[in-house]
C-alpha atoms as a PDB file:
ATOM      1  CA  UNK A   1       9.179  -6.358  20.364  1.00  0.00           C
ATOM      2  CA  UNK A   2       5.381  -6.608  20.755  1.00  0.00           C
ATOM      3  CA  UNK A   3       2.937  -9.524  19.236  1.00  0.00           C
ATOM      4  CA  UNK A   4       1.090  -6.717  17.222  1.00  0.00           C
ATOM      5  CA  UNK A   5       4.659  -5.305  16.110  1.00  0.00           C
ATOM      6  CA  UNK A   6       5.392  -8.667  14.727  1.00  0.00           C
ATOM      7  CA  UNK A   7       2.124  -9.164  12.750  1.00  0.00           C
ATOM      8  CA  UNK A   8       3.014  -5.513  11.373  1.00  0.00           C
ATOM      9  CA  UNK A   9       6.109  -6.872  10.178  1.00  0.00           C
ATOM     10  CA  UNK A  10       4.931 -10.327   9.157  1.00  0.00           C
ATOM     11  CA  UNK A  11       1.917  -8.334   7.006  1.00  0.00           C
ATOM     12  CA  UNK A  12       4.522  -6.336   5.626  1.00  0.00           C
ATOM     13  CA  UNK A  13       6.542  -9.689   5.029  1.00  0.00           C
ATOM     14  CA  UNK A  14       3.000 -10.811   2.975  1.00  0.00           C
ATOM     15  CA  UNK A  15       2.479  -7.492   0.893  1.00  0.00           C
ATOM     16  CA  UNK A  16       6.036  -7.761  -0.077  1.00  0.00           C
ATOM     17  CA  UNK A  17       5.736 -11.208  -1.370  1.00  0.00           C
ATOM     18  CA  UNK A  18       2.462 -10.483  -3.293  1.00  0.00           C
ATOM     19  CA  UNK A  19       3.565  -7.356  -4.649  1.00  0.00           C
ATOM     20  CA  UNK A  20       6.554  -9.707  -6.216  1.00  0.00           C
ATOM     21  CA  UNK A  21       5.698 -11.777  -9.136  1.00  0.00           C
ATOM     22  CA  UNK A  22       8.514 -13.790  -8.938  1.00  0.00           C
ATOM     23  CA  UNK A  23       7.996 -14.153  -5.376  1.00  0.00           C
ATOM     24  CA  UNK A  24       4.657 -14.763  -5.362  1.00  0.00           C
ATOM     25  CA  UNK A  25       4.376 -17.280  -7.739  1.00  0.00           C
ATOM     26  CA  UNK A  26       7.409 -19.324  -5.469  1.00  0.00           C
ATOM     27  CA  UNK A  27       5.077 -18.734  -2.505  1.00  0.00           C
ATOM     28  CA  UNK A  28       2.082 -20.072  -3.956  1.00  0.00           C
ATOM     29  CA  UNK A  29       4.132 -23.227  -5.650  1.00  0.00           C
ATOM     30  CA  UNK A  30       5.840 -23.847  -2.187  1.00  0.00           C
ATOM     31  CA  UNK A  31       3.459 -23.265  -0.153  1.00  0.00           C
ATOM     32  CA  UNK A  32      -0.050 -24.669  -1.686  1.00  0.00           C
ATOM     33  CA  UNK A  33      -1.094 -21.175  -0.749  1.00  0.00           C
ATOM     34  CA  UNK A  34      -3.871 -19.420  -2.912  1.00  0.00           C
ATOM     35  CA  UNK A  35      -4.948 -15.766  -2.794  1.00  0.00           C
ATOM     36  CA  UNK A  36      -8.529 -16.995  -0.741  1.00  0.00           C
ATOM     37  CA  UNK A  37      -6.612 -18.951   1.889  1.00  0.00           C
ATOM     38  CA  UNK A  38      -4.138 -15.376   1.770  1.00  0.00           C
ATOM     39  CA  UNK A  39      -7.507 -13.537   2.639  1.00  0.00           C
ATOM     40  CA  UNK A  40      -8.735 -16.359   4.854  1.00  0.00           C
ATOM     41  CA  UNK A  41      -5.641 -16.321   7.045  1.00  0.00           C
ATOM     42  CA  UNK A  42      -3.895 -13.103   7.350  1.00  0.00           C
ATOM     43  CA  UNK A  43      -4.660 -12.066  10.781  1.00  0.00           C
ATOM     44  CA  UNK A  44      -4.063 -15.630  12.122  1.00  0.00           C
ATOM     45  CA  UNK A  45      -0.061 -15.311  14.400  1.00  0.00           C
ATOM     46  CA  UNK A  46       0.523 -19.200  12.578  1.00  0.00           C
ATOM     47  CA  UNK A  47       0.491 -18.112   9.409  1.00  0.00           C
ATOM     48  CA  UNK A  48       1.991 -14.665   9.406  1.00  0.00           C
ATOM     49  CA  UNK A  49       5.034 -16.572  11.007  1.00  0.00           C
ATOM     50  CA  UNK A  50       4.877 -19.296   7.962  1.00  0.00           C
ATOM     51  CA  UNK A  51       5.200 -16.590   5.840  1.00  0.00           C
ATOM     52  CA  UNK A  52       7.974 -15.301   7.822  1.00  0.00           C
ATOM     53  CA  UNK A  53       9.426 -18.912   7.489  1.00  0.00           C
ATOM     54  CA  UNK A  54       9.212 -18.556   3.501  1.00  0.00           C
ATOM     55  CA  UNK A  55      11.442 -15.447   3.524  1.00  0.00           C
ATOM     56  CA  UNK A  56      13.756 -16.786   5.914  1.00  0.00           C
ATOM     57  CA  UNK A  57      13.856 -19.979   4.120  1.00  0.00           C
ATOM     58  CA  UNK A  58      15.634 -17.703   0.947  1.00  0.00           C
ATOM     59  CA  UNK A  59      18.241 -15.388   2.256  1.00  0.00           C
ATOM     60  CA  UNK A  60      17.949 -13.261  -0.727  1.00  0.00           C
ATOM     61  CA  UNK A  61      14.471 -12.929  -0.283  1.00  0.00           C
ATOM     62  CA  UNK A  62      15.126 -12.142   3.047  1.00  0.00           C
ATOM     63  CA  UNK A  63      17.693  -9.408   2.368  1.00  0.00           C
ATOM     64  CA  UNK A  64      15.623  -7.886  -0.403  1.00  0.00           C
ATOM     65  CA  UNK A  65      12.884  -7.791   1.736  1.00  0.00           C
ATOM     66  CA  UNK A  66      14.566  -6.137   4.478  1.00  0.00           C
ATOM     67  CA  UNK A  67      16.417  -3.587   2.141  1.00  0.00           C
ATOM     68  CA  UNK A  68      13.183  -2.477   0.558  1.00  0.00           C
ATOM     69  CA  UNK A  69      11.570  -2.477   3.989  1.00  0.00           C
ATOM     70  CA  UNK A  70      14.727  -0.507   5.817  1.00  0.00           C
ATOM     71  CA  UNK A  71      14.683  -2.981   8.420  1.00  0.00           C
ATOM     72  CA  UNK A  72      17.311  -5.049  10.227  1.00  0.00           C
ATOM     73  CA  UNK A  73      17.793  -8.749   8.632  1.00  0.00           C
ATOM     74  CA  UNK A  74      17.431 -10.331  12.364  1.00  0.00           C
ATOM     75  CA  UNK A  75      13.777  -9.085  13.058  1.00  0.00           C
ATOM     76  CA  UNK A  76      12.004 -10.945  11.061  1.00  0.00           C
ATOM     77  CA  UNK A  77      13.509 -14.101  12.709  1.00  0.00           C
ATOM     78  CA  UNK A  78      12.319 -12.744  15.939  1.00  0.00           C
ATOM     79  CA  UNK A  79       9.073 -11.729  15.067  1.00  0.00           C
ATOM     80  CA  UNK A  80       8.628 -15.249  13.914  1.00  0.00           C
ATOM     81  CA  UNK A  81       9.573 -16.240  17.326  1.00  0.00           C
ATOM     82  CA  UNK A  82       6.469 -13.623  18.866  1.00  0.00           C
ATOM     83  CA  UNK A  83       4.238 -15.278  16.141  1.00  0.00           C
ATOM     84  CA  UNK A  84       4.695 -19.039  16.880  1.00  0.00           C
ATOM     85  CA  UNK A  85       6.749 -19.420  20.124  1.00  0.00           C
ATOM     86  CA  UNK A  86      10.132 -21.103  21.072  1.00  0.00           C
ATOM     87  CA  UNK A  87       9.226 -23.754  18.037  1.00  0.00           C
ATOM     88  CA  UNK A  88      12.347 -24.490  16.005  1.00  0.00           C
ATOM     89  CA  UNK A  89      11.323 -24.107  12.232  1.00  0.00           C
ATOM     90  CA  UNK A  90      12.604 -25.897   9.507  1.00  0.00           C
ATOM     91  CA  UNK A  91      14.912 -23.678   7.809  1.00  0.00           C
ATOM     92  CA  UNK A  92      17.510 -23.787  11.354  1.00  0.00           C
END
C-alpha cells in the first residue's frame, strides 16, 4: 500500500460518508466537522485518517462502506496507519 493509495481510499471513505445522510449528519455531530472545514481539509493525510477513524469507530459503517466500495474490511485500518503513522487511535 502506497500514501497516495490510502488518501484514494480515505477520499473514498469521505464521499461515502457525505453521500449518506444518516452518516453525514453523525459525522458532522461527532466530529464538529462542517462542509468548509470538509473543503478546507481534504487533501491534508491527518484528516483523511480521522475520517478513517469515524468509520472504524462504527463497524457497520465500516462494513457498509466496504461492501458498497468492494473492498476488504482490513484496508481501511491500514490506510489509516499510511495516513497518520504507528499512532494508536482511539477506537483500539
Amino acid at each position: 500500500m502506497t500514501q497516495d493509495w490510502a488518501e484514494i481510499l480515505a477520499l473514498q471513505a469521505l464521499t461515502y460518508i457525505i453521500a449518506e445522510s444518516t452518516l453525514c449528519g453523525r459525522f458532522f455531530d461527532l466530529t464538529g466537522v462542517n462542509p468548509a472545514d470538509v473543503r478546507a481539509n481534504a487533501s491534508d493525510a491527518a484528516f483523511l485518517g480521522a475520517v478513517l477513524d469515524f468509520l472504524l469507530a462504527h463497524e457497520p459503517s465500516l462494513l457498509e462502506f466496504c461492501t458498497a466500495s468492494e473492498i476488504d474490511p482490513q484496508l481501511p485500518a491500514r490506510a489509516r496507519i499510511m495516513l497518520m503513522g504507528d499512532t494508536a487511535p482511539e477506537w483500539t
